[in-house]
C-alpha atoms as a PDB file:
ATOM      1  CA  UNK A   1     172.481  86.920  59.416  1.00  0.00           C
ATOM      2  CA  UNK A   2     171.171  85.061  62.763  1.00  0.00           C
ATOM      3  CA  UNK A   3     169.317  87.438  64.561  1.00  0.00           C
ATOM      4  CA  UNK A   4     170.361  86.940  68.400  1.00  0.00           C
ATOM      5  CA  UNK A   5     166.730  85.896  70.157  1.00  0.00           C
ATOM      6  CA  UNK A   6     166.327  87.554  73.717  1.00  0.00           C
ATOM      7  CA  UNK A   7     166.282  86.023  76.516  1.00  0.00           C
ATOM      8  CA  UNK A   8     165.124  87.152  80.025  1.00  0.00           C
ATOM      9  CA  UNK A   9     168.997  86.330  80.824  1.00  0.00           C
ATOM     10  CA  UNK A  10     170.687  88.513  77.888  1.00  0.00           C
ATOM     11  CA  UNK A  11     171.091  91.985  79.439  1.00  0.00           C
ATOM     12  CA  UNK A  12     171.483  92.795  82.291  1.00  0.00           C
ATOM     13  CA  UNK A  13     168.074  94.896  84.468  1.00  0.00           C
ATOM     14  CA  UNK A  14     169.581  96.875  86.480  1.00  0.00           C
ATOM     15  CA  UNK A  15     171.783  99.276  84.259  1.00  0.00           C
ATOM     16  CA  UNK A  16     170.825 102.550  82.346  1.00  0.00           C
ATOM     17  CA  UNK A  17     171.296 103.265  78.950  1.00  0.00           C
ATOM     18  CA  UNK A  18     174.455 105.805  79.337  1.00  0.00           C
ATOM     19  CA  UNK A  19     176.081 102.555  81.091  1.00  0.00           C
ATOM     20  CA  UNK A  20     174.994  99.430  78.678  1.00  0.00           C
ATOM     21  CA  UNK A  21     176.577 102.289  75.786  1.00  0.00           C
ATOM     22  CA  UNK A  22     179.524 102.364  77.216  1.00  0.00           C
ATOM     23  CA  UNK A  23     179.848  99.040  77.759  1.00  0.00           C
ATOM     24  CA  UNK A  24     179.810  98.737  74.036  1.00  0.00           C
ATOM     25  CA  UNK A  25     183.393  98.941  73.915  1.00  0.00           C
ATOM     26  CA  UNK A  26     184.125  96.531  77.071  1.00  0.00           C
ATOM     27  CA  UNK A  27     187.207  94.118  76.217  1.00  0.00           C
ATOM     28  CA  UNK A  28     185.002  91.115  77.262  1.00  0.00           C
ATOM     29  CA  UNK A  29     182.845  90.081  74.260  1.00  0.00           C
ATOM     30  CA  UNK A  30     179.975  88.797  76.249  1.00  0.00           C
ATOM     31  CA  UNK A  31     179.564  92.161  78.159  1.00  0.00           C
ATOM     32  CA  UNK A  32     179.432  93.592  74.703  1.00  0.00           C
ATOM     33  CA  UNK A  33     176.800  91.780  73.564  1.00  0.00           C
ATOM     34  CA  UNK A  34     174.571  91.725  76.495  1.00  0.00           C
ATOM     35  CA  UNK A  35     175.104  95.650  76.759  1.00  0.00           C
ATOM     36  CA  UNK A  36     173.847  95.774  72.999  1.00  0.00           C
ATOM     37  CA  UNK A  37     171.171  93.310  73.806  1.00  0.00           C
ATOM     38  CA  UNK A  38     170.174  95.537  76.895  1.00  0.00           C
ATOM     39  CA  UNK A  39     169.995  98.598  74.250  1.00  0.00           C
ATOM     40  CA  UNK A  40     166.477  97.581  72.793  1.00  0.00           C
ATOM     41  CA  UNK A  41     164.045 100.294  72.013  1.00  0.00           C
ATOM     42  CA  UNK A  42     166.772 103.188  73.433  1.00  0.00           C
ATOM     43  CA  UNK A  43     166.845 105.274  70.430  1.00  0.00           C
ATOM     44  CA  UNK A  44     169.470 107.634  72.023  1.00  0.00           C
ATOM     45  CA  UNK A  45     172.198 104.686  71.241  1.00  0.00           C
ATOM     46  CA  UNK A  46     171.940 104.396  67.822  1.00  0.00           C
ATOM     47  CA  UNK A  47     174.520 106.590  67.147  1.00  0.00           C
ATOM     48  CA  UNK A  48     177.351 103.842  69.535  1.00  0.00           C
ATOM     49  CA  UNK A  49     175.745 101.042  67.880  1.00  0.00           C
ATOM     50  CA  UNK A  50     176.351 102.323  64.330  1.00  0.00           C
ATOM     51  CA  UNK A  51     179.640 103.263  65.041  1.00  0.00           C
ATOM     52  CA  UNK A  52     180.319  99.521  66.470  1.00  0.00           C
ATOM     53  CA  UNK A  53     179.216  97.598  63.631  1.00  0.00           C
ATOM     54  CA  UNK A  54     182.115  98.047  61.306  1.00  0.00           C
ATOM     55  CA  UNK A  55     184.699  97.864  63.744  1.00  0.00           C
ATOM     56  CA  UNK A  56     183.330  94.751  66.154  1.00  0.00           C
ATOM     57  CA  UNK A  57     185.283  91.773  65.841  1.00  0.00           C
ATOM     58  CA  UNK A  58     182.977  89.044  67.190  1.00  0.00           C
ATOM     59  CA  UNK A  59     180.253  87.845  65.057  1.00  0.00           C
ATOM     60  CA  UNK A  60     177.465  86.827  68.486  1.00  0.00           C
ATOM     61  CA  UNK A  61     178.161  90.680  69.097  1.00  0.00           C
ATOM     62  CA  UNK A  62     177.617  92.610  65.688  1.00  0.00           C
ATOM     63  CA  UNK A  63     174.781  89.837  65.616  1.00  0.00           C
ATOM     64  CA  UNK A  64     173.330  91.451  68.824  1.00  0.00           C
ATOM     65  CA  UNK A  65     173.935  94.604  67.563  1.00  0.00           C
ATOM     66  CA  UNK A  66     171.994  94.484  64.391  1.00  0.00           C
ATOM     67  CA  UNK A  67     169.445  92.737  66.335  1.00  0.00           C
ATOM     68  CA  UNK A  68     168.805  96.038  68.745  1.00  0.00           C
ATOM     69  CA  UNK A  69     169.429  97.944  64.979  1.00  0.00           C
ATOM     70  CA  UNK A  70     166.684  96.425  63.163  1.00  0.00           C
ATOM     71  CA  UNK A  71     163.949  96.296  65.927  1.00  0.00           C
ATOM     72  CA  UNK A  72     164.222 100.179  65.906  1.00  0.00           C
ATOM     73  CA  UNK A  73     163.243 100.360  62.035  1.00  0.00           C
ATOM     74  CA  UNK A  74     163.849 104.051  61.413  1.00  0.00           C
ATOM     75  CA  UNK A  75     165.804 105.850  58.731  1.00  0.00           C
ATOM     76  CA  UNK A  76     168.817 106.726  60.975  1.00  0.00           C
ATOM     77  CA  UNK A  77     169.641 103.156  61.554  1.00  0.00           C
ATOM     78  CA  UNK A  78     169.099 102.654  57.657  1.00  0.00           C
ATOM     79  CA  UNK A  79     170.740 105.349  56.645  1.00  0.00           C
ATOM     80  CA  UNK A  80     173.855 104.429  59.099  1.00  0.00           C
ATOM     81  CA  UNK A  81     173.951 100.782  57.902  1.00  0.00           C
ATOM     82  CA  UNK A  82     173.769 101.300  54.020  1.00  0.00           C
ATOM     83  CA  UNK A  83     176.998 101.995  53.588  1.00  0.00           C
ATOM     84  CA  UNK A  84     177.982  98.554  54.654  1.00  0.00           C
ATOM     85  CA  UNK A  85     176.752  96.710  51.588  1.00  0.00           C
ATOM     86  CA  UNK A  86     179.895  98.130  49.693  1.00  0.00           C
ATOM     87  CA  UNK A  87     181.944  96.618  52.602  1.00  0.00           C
ATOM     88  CA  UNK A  88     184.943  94.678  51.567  1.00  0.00           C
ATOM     89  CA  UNK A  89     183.951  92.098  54.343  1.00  0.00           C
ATOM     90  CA  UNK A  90     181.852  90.008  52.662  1.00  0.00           C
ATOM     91  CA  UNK A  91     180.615  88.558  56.258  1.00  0.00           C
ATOM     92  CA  UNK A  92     179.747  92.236  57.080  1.00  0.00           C
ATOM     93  CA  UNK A  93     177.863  92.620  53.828  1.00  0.00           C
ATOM     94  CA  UNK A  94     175.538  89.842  54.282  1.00  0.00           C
ATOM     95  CA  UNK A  95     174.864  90.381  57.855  1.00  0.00           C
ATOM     96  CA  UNK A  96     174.100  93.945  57.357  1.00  0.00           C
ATOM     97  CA  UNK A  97     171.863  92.751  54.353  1.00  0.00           C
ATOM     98  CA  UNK A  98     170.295  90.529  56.290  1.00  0.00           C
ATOM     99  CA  UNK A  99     169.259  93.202  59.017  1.00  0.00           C
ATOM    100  CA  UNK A 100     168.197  95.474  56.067  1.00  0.00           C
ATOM    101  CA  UNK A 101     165.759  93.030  54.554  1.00  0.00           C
ATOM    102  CA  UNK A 102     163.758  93.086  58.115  1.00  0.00           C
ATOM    103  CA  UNK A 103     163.288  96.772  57.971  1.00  0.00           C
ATOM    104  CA  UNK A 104     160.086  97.433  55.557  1.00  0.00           C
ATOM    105  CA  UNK A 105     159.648 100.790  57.463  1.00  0.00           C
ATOM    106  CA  UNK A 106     163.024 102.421  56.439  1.00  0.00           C
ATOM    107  CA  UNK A 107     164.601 100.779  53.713  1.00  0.00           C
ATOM    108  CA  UNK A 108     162.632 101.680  50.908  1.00  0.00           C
ATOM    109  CA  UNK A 109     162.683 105.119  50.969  1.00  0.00           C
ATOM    110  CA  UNK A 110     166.457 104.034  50.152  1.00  0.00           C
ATOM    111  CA  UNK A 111     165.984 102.186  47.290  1.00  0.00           C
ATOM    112  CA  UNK A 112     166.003 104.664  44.517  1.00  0.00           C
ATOM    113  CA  UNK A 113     169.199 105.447  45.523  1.00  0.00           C
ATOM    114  CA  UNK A 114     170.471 101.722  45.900  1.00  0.00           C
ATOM    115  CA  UNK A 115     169.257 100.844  42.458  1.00  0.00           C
ATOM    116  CA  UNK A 116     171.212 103.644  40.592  1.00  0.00           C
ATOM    117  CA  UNK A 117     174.219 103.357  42.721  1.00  0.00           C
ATOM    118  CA  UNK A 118     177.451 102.832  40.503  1.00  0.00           C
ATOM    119  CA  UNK A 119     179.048  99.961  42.306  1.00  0.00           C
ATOM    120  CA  UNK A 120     177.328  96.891  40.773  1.00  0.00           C
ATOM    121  CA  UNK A 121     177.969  94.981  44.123  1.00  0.00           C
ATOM    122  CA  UNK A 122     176.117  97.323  45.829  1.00  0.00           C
ATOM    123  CA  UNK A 123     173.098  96.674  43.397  1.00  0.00           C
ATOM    124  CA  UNK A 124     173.621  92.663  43.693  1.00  0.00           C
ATOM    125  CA  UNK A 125     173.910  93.321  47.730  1.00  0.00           C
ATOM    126  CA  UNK A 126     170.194  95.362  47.277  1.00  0.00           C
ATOM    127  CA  UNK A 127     168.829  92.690  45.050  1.00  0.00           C
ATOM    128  CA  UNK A 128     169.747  90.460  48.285  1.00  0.00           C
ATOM    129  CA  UNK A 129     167.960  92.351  50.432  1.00  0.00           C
ATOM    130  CA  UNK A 130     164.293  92.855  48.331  1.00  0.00           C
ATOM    131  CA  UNK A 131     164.972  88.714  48.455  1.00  0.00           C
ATOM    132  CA  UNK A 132     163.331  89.030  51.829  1.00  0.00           C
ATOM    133  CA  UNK A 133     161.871  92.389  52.612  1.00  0.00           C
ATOM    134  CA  UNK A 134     158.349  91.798  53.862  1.00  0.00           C
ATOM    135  CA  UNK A 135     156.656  94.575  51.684  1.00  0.00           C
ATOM    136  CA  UNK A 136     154.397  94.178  49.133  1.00  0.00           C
ATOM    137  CA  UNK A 137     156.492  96.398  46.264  1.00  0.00           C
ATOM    138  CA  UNK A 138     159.433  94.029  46.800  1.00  0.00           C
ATOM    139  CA  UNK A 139     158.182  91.937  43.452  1.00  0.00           C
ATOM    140  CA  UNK A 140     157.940  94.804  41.624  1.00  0.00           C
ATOM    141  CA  UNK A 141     161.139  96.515  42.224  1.00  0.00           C
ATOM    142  CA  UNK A 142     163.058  93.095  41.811  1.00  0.00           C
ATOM    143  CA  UNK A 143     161.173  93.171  38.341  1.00  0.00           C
ATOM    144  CA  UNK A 144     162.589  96.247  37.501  1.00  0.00           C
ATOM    145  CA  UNK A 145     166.179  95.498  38.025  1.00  0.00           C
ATOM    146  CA  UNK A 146     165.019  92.249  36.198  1.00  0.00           C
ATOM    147  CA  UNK A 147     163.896  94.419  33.329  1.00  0.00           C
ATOM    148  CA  UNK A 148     166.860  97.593  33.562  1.00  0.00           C
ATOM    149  CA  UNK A 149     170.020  96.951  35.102  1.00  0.00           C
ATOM    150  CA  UNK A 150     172.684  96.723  32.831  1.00  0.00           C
ATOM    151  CA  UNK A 151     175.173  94.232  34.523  1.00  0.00           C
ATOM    152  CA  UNK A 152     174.585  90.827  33.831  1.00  0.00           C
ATOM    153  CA  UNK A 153     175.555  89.689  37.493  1.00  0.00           C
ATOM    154  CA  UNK A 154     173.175  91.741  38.922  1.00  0.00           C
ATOM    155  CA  UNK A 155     170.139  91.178  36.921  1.00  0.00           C
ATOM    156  CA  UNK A 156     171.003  87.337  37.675  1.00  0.00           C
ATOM    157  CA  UNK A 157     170.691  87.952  41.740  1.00  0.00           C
ATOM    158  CA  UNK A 158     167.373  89.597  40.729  1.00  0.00           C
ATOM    159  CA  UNK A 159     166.370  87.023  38.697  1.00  0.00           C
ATOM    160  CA  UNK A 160     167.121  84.487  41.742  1.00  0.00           C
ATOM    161  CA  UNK A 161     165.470  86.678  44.208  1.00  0.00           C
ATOM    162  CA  UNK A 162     162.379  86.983  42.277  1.00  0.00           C
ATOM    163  CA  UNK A 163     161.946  83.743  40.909  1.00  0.00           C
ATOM    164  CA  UNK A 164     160.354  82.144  44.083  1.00  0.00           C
ATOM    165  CA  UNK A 165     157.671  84.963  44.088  1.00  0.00           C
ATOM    166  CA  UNK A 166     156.812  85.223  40.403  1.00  0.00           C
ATOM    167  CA  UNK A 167     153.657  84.631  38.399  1.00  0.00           C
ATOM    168  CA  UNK A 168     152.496  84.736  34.783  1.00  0.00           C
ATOM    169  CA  UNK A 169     153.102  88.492  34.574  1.00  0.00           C
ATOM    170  CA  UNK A 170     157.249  87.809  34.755  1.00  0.00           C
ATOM    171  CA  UNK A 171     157.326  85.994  31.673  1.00  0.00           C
ATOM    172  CA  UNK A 172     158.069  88.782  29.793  1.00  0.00           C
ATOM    173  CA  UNK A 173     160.581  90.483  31.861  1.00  0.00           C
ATOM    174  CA  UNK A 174     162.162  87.016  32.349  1.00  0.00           C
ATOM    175  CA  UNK A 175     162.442  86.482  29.001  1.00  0.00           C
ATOM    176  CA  UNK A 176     163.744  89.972  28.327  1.00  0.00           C
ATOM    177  CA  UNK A 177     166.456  89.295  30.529  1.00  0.00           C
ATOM    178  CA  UNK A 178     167.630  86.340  28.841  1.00  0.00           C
ATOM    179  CA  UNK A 179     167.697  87.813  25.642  1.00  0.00           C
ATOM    180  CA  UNK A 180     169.640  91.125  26.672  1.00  0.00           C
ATOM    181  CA  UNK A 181     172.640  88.497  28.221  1.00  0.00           C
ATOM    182  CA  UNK A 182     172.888  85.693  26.461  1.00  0.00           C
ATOM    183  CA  UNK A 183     175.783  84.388  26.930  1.00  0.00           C
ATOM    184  CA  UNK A 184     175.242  84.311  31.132  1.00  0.00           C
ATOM    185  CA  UNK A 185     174.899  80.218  31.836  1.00  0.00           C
ATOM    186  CA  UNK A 186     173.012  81.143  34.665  1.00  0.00           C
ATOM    187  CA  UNK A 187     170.536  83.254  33.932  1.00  0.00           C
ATOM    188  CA  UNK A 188     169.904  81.710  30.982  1.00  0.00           C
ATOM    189  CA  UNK A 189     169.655  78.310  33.068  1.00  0.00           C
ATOM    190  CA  UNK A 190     166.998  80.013  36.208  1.00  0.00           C
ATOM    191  CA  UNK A 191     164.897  81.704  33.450  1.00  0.00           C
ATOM    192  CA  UNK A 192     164.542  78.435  31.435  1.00  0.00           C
ATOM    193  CA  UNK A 193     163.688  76.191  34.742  1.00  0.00           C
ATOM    194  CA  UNK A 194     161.190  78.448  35.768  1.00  0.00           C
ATOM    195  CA  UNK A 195     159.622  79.373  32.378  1.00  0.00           C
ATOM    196  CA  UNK A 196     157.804  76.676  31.664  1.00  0.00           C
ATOM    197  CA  UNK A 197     155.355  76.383  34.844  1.00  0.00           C
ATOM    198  CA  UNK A 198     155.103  80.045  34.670  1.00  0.00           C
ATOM    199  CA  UNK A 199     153.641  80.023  31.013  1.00  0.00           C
ATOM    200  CA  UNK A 200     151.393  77.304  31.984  1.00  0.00           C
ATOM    201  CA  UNK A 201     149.891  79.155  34.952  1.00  0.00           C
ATOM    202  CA  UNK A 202     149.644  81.750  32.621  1.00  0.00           C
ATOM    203  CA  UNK A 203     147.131  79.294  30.282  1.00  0.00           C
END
């Protein structure tokens, strides 16, 4: 997702919060998106701007949306955009991904519960996000999934997401996955391309 950057043009100065919400649902897109721009830091609106991202149609708006979202960073706003990842908008998914993955305040308290949910795309969509979280347990709970999830298709986005931050100590769990699905052609193609550097750092 492209986070919108602010400006000292994108929302507008001289409007309160109660007005910039409901100018959330204004039938010109741009007023939309300044309004959610012009939202940042007002906790009271999480609630609107929750309740616009599934249904807003332009992309520079839910962009500015999840913008105002992430910068808050509390478990409301995670909580509220969760559900998203088992959207069957696949542009919705990844945007809403994308927001989750810059919220290392909220989102793992979450992930137990993302890591045993029974839709597999919902695990692949949280493998996505630890991809880039900025926390320092994202390594390890990729390595788990790496190690204990039992679809193939999800252990394979973990695989991907971990392999740019692995060491020597994911040589086992690599190789573990491998062995438990051997007949995926592409996890069985990312662990061999990365095994061999990662046994000789491990020398």
């Amino acid at each position: 997702m492209g986070l919108v950057r602010r400006d000292s043009t994108a929302a507008p100065r001289d409007t309160d919060p109660r007005t910039l919400r409901e100018r959330l649902t204004d039938a010109d897109a741009d007023v939309r998106r300044r309004a959610a721009l012009g939202l940042g830091g007002a906790a009271e609106a999480v609630p609107d701007l929750l309740a616009r991202v599934a249904v807003e149609t332009d992309p520079a708006v839910r962009d500015a949306i999840l913008t105002t979202l992430a910068a808050l960073d509390h478990a409301e706003v995670a909580a509220g955009l969760v559900p998203h990842l088992a959207s069957d908008d696949a542009a919705l998914r990844t945007a809403v991904a994308g927001t989750l993955a810059t919220m290392p305040a909220s989102v793992p308290a979450l992930l137990p519960r993302l890591l045993a949910d029974p839709d597999h795309h919902v695990r692949i969509m949280t493998a996505m996000v630890l991809a880039d979280l900025p926390h320092p347990g994202t390594g390890e709970w990729l390595a788990g999934i790496v190690a204990n999830d039992p679809h193939p298709n999800v252990v394979a986005a973990a695989v991907d997401a971990l392999l740019p931050m692995a060491g020597r100590d994911h040589v086992t769990v690599l190789e573990s996955a491998r062995a438990r699905f051997p007949e995926d052609p592409f996890l069985r193609f990312a662990v061999d391309a990365a095994l061999p550097s990662l046994r000789e750092a491990a020398t």
